[in-house]
PDB file of N, CA and C in Angstrom:
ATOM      1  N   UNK A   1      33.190  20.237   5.198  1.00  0.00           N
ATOM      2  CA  UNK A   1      31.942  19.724   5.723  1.00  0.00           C
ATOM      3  C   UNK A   1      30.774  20.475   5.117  1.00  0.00           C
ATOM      4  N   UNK A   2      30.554  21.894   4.716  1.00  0.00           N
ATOM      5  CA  UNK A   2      29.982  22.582   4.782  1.00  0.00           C
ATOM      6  C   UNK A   2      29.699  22.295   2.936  1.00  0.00           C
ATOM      7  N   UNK A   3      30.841  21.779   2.111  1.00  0.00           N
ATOM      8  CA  UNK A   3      30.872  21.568   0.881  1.00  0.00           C
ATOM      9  C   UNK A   3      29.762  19.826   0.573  1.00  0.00           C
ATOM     10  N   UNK A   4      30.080  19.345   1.488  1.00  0.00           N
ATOM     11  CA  UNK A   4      29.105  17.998   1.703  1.00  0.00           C
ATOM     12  C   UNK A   4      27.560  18.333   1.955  1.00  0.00           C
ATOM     13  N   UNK A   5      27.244  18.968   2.685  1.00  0.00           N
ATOM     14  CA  UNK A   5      25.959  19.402   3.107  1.00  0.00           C
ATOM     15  C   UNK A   5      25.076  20.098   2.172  1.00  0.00           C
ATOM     16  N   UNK A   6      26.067  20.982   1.213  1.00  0.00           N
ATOM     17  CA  UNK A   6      25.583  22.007   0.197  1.00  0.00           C
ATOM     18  C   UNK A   6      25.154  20.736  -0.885  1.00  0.00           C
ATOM     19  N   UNK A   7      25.790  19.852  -0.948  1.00  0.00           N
ATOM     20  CA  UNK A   7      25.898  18.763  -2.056  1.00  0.00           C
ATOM     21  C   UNK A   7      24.938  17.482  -1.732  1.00  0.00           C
ATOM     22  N   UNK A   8      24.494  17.602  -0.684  1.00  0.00           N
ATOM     23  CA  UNK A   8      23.844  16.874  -0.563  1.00  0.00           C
ATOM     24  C   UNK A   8      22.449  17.254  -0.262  1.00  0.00           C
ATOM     25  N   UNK A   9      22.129  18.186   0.108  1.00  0.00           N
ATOM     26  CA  UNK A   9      20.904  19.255  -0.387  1.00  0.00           C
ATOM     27  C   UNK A   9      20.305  19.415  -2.012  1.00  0.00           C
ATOM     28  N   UNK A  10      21.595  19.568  -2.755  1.00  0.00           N
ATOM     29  CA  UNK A  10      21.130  19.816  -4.298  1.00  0.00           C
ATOM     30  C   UNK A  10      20.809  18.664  -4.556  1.00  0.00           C
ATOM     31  N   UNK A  11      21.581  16.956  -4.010  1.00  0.00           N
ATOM     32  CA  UNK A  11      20.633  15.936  -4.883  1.00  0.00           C
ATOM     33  C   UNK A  11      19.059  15.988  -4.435  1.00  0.00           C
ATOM     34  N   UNK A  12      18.928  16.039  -2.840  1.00  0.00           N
ATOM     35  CA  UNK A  12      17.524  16.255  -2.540  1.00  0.00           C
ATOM     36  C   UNK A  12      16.731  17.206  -3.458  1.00  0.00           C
ATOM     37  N   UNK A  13      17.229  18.089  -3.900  1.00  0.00           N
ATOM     38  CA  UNK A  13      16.111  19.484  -4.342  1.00  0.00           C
ATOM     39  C   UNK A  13      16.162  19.207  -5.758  1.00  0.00           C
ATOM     40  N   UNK A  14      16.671  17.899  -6.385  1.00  0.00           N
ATOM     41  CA  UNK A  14      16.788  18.381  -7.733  1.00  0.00           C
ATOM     42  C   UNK A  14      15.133  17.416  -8.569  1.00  0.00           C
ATOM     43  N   UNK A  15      14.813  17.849  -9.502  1.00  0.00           N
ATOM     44  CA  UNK A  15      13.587  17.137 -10.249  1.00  0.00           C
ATOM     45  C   UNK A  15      13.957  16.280 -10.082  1.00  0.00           C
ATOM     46  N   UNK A  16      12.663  14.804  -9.962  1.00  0.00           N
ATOM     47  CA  UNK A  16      12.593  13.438 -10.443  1.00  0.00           C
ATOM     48  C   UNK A  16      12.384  13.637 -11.830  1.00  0.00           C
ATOM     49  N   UNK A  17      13.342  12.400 -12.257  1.00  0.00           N
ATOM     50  CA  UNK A  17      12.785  12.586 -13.853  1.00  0.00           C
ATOM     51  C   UNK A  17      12.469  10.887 -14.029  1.00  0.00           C
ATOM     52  N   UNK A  18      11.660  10.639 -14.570  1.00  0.00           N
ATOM     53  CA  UNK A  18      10.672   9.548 -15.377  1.00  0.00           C
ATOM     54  C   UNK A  18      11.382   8.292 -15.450  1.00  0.00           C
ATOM     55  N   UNK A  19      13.177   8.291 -15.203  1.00  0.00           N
ATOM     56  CA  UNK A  19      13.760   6.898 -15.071  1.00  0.00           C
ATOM     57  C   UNK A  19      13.135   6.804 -13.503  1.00  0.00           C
ATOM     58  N   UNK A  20      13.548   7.802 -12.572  1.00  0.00           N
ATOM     59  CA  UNK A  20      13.590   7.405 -11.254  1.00  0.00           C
ATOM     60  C   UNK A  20      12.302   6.988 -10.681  1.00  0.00           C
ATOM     61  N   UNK A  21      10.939   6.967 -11.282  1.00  0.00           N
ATOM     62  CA  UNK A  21       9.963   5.953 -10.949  1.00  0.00           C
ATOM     63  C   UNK A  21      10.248   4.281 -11.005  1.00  0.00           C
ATOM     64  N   UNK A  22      10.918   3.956 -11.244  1.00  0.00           N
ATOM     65  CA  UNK A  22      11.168   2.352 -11.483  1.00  0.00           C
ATOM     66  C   UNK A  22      10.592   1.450 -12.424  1.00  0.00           C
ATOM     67  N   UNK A  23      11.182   0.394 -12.771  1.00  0.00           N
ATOM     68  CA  UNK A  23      10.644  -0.257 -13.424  1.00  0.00           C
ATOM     69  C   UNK A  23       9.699  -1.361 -13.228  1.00  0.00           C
ATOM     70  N   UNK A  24       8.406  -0.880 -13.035  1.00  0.00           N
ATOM     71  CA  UNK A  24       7.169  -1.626 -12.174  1.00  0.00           C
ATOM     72  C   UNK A  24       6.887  -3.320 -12.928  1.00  0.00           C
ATOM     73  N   UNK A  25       6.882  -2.700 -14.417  1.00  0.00           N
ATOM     74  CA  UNK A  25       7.000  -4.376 -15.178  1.00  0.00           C
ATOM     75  C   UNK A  25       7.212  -5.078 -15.309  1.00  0.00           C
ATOM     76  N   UNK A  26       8.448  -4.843 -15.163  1.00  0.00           N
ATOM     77  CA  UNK A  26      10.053  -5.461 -14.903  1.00  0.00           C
ATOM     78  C   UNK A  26       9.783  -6.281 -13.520  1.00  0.00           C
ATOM     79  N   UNK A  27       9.486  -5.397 -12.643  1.00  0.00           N
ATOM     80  CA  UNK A  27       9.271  -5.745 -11.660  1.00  0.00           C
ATOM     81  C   UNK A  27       8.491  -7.272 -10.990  1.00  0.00           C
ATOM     82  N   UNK A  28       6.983  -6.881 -11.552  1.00  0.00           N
ATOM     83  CA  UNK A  28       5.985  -7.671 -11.820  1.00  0.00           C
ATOM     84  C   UNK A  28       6.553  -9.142 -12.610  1.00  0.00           C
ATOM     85  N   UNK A  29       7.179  -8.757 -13.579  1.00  0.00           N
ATOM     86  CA  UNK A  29       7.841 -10.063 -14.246  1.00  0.00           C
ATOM     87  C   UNK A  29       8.521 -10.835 -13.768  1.00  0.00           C
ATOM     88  N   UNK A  30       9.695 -10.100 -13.042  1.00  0.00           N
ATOM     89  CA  UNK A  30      10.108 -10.897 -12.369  1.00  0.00           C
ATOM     90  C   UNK A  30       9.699 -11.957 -11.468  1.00  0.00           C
ATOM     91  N   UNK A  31       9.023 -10.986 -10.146  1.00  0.00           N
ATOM     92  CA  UNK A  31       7.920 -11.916  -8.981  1.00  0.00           C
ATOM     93  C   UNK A  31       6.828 -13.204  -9.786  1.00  0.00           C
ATOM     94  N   UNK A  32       6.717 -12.819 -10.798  1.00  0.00           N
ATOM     95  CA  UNK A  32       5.551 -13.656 -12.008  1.00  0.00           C
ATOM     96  C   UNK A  32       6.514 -15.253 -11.913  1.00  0.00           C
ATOM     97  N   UNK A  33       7.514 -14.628 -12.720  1.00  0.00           N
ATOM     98  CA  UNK A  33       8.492 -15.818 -12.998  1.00  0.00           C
ATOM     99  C   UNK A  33       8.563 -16.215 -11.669  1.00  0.00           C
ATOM    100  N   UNK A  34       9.541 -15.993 -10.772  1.00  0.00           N
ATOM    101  CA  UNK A  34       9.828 -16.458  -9.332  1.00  0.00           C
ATOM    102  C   UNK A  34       8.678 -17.614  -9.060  1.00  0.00           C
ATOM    103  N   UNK A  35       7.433 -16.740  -8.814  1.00  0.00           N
ATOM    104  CA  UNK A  35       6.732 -18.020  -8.231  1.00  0.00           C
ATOM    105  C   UNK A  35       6.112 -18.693  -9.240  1.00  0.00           C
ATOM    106  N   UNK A  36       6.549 -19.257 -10.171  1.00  0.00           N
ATOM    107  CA  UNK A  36       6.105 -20.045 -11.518  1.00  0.00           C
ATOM    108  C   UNK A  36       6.990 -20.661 -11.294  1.00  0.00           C
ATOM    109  N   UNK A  37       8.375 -20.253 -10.780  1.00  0.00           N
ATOM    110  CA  UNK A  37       9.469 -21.371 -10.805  1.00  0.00           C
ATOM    111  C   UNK A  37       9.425 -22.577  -9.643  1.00  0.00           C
ATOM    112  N   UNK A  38       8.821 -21.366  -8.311  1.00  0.00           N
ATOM    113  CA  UNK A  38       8.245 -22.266  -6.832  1.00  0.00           C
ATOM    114  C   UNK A  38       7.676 -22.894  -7.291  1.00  0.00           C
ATOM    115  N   UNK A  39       6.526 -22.786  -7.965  1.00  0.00           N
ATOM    116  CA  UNK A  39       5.536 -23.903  -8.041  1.00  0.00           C
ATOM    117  C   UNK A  39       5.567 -25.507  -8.630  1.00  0.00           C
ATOM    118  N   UNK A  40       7.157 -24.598 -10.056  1.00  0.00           N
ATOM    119  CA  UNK A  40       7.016 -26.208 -10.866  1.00  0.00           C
ATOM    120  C   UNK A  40       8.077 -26.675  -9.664  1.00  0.00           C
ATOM    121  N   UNK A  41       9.210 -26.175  -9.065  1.00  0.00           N
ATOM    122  CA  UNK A  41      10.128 -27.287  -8.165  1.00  0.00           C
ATOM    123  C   UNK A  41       9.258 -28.089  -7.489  1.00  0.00           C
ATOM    124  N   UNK A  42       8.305 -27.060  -6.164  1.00  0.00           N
ATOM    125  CA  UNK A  42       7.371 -27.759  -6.095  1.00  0.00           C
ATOM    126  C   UNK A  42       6.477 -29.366  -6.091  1.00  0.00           C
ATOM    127  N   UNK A  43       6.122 -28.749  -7.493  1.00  0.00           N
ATOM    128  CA  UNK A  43       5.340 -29.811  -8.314  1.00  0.00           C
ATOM    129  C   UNK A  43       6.440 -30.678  -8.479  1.00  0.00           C
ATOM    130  N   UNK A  44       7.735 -30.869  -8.833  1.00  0.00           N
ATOM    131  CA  UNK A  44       8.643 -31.918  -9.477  1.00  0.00           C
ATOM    132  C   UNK A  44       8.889 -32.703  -8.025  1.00  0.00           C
ATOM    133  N   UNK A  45       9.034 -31.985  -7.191  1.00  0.00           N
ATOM    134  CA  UNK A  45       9.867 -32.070  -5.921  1.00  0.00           C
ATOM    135  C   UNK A  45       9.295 -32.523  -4.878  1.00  0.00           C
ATOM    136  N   UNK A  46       8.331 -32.386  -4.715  1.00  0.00           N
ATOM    137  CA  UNK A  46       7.394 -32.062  -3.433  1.00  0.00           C
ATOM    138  C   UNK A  46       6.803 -33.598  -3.110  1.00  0.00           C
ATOM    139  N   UNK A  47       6.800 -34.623  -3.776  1.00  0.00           N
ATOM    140  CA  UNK A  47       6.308 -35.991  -3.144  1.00  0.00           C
ATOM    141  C   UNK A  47       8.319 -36.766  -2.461  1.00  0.00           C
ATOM    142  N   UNK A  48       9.493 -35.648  -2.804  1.00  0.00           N
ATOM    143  CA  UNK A  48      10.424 -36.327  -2.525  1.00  0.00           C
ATOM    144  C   UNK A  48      10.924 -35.558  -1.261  1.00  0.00           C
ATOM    145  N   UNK A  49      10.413 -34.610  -1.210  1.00  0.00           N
ATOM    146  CA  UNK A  49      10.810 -33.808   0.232  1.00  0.00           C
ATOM    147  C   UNK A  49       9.517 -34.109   1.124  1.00  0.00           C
ATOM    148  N   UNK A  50       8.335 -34.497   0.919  1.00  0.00           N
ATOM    149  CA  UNK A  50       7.563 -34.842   1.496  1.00  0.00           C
ATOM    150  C   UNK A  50       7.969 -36.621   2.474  1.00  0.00           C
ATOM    151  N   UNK A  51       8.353 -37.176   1.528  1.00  0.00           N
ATOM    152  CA  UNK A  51       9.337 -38.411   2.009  1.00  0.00           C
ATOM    153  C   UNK A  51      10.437 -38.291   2.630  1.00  0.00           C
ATOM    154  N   UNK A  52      11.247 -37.552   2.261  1.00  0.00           N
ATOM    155  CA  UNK A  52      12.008 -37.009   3.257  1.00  0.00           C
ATOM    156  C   UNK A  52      11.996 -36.404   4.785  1.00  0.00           C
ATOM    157  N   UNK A  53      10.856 -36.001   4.680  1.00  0.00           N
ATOM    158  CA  UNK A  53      10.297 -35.216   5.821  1.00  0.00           C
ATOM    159  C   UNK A  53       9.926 -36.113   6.745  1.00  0.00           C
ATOM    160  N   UNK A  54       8.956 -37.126   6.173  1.00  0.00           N
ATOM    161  CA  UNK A  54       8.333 -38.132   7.128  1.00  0.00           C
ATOM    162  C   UNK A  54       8.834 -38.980   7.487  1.00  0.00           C
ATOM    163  N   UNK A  55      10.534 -39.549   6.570  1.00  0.00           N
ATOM    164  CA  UNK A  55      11.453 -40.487   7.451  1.00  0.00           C
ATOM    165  C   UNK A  55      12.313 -39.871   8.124  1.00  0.00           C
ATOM    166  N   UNK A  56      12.458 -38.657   8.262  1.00  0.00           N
ATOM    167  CA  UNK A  56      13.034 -38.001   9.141  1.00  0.00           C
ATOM    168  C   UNK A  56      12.459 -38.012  10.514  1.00  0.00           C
ATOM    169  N   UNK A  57      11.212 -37.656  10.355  1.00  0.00           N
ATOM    170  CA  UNK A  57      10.102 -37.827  12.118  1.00  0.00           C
ATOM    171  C   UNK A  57      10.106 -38.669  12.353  1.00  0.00           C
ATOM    172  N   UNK A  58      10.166 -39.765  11.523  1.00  0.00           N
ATOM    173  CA  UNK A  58      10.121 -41.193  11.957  1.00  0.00           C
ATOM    174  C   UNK A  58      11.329 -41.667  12.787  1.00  0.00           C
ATOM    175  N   UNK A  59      12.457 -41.317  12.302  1.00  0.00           N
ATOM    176  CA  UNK A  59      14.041 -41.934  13.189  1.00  0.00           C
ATOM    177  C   UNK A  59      13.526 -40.638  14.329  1.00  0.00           C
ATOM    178  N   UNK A  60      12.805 -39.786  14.655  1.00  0.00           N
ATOM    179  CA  UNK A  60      12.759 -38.930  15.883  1.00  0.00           C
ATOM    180  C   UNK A  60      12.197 -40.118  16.983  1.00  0.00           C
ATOM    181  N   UNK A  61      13.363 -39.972  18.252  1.00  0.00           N
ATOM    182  CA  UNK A  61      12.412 -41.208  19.351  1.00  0.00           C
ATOM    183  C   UNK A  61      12.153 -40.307  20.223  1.00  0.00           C
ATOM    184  N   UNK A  62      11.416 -40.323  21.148  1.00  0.00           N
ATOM    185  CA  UNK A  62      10.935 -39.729  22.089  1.00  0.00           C
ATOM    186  C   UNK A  62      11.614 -39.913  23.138  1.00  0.00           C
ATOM    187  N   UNK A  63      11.699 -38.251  23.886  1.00  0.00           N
ATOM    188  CA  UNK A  63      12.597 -38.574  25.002  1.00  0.00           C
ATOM    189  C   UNK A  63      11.609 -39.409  26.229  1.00  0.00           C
ATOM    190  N   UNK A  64      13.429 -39.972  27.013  1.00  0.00           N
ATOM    191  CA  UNK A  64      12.967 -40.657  28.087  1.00  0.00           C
ATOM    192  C   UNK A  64      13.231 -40.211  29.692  1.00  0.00           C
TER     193      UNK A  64
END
């Protein structure tokens, strides 16, 4: 136990080095793409789920 604790202290205490900031660009690129991709489905999509949507409320009857 005492060998775990010692070992897990040294990863805490040891330098950050310059990988372990992350890759912020990468990052950014990604989220970039993502919602570039929302937008064109979207755009392709969106007058057929919109139809969808509204014959769906439509078969909704109201309770009695």
């Amino acid at each position: 136990m005492r060998r775990v604790i010692c070992w897990l202290r040294s990863l805490r205490l040891r330098p950050q080095t310059q990988r372990s900031r992350a890759d912020v660009p990468g990052w950014v690129l990604i989220t970039l793409m993502s919602a570039i991709l929302v937008a064109g489905l979207l755009a392709i999509a969106g007058p057929a789920l919109e139809k969808m949507f509204t014959d769906a409320m439509n078969q909704v009857k109201p309770g009695t």
